[in-house]
C-alpha atoms as a PDB file:
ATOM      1  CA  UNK A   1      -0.896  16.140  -3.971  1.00  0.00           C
ATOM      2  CA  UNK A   2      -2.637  13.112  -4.113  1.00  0.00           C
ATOM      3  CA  UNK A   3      -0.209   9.528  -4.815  1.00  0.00           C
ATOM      4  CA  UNK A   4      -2.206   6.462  -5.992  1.00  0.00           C
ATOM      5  CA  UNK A   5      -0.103   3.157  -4.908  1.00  0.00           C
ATOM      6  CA  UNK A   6      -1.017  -0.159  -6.764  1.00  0.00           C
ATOM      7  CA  UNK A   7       0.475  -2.771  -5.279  1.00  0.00           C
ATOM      8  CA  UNK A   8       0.560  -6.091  -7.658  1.00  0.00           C
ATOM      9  CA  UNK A   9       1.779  -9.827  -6.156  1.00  0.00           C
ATOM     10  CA  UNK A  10       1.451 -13.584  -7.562  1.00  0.00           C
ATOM     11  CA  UNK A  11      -0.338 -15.548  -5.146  1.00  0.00           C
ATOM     12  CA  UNK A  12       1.278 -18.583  -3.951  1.00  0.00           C
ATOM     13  CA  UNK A  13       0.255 -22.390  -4.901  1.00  0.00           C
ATOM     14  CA  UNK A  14       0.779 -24.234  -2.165  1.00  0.00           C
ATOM     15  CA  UNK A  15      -0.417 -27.800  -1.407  1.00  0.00           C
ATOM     16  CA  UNK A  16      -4.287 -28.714  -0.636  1.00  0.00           C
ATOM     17  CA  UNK A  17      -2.780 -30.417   2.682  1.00  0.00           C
ATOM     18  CA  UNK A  18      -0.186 -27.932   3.349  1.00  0.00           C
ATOM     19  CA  UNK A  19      -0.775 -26.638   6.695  1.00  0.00           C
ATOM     20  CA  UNK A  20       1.345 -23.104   6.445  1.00  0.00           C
ATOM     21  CA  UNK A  21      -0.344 -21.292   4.142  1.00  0.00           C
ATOM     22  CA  UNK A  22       0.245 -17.479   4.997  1.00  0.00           C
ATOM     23  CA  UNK A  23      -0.076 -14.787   2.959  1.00  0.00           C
ATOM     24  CA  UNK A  24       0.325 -11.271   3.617  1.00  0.00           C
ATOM     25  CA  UNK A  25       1.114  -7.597   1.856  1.00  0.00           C
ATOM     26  CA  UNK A  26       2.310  -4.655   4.288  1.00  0.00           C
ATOM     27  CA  UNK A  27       3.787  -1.284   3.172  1.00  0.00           C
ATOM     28  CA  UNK A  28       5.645   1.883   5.098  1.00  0.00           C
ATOM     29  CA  UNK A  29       4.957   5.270   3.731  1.00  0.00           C
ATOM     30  CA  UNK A  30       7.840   7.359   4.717  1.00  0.00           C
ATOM     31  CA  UNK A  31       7.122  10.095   6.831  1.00  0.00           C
ATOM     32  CA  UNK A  32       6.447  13.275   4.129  1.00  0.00           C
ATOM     33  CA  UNK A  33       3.272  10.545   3.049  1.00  0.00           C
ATOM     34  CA  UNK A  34      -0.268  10.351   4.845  1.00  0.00           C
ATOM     35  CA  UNK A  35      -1.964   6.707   3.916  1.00  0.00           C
ATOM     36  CA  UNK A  36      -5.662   7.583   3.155  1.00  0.00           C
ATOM     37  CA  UNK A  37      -6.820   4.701   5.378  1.00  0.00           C
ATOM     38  CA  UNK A  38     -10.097   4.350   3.819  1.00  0.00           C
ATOM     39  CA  UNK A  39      -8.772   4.325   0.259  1.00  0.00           C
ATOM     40  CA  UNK A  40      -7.151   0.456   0.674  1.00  0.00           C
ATOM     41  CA  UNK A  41      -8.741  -1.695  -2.015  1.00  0.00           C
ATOM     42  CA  UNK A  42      -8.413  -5.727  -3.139  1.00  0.00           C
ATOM     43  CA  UNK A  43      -8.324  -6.545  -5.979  1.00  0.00           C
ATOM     44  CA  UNK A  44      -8.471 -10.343  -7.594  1.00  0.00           C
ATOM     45  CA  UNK A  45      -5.995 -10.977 -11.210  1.00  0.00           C
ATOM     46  CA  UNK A  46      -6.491  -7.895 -13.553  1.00  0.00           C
ATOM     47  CA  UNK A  47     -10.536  -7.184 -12.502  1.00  0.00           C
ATOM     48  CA  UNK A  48     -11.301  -3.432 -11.082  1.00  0.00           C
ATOM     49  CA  UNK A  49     -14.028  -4.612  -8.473  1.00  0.00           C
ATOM     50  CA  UNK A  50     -12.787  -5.068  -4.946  1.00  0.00           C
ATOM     51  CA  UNK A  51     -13.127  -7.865  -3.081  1.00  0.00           C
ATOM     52  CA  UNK A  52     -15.359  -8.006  -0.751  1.00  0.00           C
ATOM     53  CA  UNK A  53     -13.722 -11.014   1.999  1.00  0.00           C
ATOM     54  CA  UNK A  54     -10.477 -13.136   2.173  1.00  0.00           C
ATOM     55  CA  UNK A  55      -8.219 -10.447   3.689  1.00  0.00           C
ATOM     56  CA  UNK A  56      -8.182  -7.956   6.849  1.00  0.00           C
ATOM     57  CA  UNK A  57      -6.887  -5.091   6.615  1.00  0.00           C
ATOM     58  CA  UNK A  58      -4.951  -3.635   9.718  1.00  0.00           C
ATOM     59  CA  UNK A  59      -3.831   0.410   9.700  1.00  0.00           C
ATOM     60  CA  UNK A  60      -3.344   0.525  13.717  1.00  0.00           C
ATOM     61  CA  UNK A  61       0.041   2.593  14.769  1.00  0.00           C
ATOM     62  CA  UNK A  62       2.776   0.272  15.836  1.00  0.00           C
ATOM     63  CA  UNK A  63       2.744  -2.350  12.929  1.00  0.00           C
ATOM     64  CA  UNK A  64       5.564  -5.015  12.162  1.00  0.00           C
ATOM     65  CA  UNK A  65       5.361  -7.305   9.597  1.00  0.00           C
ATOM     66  CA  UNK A  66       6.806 -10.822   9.122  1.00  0.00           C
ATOM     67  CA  UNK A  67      10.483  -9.377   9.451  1.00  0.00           C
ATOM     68  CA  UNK A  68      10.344  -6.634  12.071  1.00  0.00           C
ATOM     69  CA  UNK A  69       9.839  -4.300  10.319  1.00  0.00           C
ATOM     70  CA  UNK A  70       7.759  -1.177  10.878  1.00  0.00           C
ATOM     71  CA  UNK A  71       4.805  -0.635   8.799  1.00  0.00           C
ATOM     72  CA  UNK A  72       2.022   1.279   7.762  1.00  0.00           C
ATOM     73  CA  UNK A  73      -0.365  -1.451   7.122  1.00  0.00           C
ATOM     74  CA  UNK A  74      -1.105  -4.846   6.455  1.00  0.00           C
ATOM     75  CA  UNK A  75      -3.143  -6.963   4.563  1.00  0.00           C
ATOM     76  CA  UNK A  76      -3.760 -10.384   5.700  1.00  0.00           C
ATOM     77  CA  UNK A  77      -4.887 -13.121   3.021  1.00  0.00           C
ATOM     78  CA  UNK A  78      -7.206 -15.868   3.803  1.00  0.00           C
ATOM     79  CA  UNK A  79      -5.773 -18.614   1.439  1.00  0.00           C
ATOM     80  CA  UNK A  80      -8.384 -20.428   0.936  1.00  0.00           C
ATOM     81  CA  UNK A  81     -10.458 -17.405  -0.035  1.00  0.00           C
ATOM     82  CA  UNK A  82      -8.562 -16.093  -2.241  1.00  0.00           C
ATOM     83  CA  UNK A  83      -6.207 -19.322  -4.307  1.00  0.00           C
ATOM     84  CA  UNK A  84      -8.373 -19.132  -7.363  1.00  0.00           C
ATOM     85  CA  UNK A  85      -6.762 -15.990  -8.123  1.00  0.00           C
ATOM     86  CA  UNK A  86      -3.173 -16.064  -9.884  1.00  0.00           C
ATOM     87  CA  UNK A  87      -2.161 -12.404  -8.318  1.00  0.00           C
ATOM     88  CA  UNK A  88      -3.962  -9.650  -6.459  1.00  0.00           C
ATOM     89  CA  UNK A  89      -2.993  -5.851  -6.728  1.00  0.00           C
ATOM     90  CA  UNK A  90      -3.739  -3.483  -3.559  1.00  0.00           C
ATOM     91  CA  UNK A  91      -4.596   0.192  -4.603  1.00  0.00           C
ATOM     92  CA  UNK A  92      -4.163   3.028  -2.207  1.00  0.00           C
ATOM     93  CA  UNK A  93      -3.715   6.679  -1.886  1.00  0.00           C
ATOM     94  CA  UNK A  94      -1.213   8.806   0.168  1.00  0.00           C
ATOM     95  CA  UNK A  95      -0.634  12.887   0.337  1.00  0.00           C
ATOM     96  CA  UNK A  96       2.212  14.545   0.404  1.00  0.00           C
ATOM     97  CA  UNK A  97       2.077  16.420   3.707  1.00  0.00           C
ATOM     98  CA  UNK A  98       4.696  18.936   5.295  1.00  0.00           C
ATOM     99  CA  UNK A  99       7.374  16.361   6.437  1.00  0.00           C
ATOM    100  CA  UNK A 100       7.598  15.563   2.573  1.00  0.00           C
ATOM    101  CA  UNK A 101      11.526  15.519   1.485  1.00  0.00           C
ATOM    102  CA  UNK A 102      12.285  18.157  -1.231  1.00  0.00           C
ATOM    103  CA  UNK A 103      14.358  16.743  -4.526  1.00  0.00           C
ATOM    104  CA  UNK A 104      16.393  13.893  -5.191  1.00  0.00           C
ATOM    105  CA  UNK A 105      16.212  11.958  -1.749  1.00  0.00           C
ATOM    106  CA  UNK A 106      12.754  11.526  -2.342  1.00  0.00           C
ATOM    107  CA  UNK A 107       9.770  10.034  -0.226  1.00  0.00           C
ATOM    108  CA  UNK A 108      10.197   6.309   0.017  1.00  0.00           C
ATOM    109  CA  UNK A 109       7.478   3.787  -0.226  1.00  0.00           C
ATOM    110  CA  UNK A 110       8.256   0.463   0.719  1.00  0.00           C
ATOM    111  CA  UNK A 111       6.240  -2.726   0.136  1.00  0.00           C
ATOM    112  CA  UNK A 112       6.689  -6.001   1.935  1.00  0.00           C
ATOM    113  CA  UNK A 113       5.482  -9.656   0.909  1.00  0.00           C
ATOM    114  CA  UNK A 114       5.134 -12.158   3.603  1.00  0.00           C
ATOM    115  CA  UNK A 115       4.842 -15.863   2.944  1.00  0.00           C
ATOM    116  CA  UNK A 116       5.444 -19.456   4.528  1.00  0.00           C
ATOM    117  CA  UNK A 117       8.375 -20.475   2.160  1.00  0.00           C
ATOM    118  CA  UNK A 118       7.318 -24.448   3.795  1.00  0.00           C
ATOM    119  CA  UNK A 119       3.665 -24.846   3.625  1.00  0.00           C
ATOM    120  CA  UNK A 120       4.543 -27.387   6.538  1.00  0.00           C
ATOM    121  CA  UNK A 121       6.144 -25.071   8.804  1.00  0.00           C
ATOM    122  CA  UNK A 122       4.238 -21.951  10.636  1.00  0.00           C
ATOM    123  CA  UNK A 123       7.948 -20.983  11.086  1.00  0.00           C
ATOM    124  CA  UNK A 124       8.737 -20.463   7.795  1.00  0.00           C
ATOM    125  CA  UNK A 125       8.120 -16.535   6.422  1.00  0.00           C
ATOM    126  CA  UNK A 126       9.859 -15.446   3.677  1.00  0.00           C
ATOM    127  CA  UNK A 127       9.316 -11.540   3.022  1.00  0.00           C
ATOM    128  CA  UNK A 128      10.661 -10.001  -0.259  1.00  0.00           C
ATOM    129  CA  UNK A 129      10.358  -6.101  -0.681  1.00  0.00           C
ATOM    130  CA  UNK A 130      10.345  -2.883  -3.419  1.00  0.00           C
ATOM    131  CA  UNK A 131      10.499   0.548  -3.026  1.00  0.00           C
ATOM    132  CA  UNK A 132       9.684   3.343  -4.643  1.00  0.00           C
ATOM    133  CA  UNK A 133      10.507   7.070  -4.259  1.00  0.00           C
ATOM    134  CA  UNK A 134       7.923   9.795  -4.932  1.00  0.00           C
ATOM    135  CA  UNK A 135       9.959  13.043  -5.741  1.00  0.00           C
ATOM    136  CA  UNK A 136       8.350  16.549  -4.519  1.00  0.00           C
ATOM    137  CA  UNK A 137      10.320  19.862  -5.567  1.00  0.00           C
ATOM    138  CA  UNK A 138       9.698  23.265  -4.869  1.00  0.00           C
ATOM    139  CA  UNK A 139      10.261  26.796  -6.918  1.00  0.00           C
ATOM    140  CA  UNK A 140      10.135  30.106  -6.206  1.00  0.00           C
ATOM    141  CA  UNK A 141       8.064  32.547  -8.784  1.00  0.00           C
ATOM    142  CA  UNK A 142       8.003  36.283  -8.444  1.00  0.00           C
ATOM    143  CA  UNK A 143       7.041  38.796 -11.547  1.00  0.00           C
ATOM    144  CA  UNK A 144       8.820  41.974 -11.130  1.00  0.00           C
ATOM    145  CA  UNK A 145       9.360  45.236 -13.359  1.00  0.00           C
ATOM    146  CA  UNK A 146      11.548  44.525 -16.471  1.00  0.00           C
ATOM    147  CA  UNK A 147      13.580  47.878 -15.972  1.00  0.00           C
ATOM    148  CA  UNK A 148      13.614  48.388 -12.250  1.00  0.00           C
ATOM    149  CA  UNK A 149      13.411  44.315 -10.564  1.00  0.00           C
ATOM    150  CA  UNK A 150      11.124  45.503  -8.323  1.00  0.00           C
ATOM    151  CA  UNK A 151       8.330  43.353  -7.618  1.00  0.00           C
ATOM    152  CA  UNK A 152       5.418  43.897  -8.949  1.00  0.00           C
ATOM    153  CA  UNK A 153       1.696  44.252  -6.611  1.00  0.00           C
ATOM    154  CA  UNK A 154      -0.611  42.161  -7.191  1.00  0.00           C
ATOM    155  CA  UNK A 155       0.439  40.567 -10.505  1.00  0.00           C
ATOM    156  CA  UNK A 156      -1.199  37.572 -12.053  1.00  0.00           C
ATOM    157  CA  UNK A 157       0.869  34.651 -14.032  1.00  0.00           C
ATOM    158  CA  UNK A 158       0.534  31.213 -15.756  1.00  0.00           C
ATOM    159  CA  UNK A 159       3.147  28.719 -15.341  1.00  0.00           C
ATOM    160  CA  UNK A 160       2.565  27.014 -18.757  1.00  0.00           C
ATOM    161  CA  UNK A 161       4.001  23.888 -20.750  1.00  0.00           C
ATOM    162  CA  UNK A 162       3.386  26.108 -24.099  1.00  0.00           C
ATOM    163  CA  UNK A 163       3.920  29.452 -24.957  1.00  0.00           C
ATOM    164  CA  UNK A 164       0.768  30.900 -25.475  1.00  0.00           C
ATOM    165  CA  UNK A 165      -0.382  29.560 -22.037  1.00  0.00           C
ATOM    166  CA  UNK A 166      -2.275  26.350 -22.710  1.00  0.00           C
ATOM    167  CA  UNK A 167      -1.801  23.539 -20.805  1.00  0.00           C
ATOM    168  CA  UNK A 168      -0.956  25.163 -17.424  1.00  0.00           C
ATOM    169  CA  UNK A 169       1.111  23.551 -14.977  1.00  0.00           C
ATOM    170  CA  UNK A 170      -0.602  22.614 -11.402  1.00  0.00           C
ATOM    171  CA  UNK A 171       1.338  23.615  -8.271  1.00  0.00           C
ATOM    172  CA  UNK A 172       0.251  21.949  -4.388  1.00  0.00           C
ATOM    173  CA  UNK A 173       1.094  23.938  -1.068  1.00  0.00           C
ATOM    174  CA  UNK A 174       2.203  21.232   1.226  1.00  0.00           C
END
């Protein structure tokens, strides 16, 4: 199954003579998620139409952000590109694939922000993060005969929300 991600920040105000003035969104998928590389959109405030420049996106293996820490990808802001917007929200899709964890442990998704906390000092990154879990469980459905429990060849069901079969519910392999 597909996952749409949309990741929202405030964008920083710093100074017009600041000289630190870095900006940057990264995220690790756990492992039981595939990133859709070309799916990564920016977006400017609340609008739906992508921007088309002030970032670069990076999606190459072997990623750290700000803190060390491993990630998927990264999007790096051009300030000056992009500081007439108050926030920006990142969409993006993953899949569940076959190293997906099955109930309550869930498949994390974390998301990093990276700033200069001194817009005077290069040295200066803050990075704040969330996480979110996307849960995946599995079931096991067999019809069989009501007297005997054998099972039955060939037999075609409907896992419904109602009764009389409307509304069915949608099952992915992984």
């Amino acid at each position: 199954g597909t996952v749409t991600f949309d990741l929202r920040s405030d964008i920083p105000q710093y100074p017009e003579n600041a000289t630190a003035k870095g900006y940057k969104v990264s995220d690790k998928l756990s492992d039981g998620l595939t990133l859709d590389k070309t799916s990564i959109k920016v977006f400017g405030d609340d609008s739906n139409e992508p921007l088309t420049e002030g970032y670069e996106i990076k999606t190459d293996a072997g990623l750290t952000n700000e803190a060390g820490k491993d990630v998927t990808f990264i999007v790096t802001f051009d300030y000056e590109k992009i500081k007439q917007y108050s926030k920006i929200h990142i969409r993006y899709n993953a899949t569940l694939n076959a190293g997906a964890v099955i109930g309550t442990p869930g498949n994390p998704n974390t998301a990093y922000l990276d700033y200069n906390n001194n817009p005077y000092s290069g040295n200066s990154w803050k990075t704040k993060d969330d996480e979110v879990k996307v849960y995946s469980y599995g079931i096991d459905v067999s019809k069989t005969d009501k007297s005997s429990g054998a099972p039955l060849s060939g037999a075609e069901f409907t896992l419904s929300a109602n009764k009389d079969g409307s509304s069915p519910i949608k099952f992915i392999q992984i």
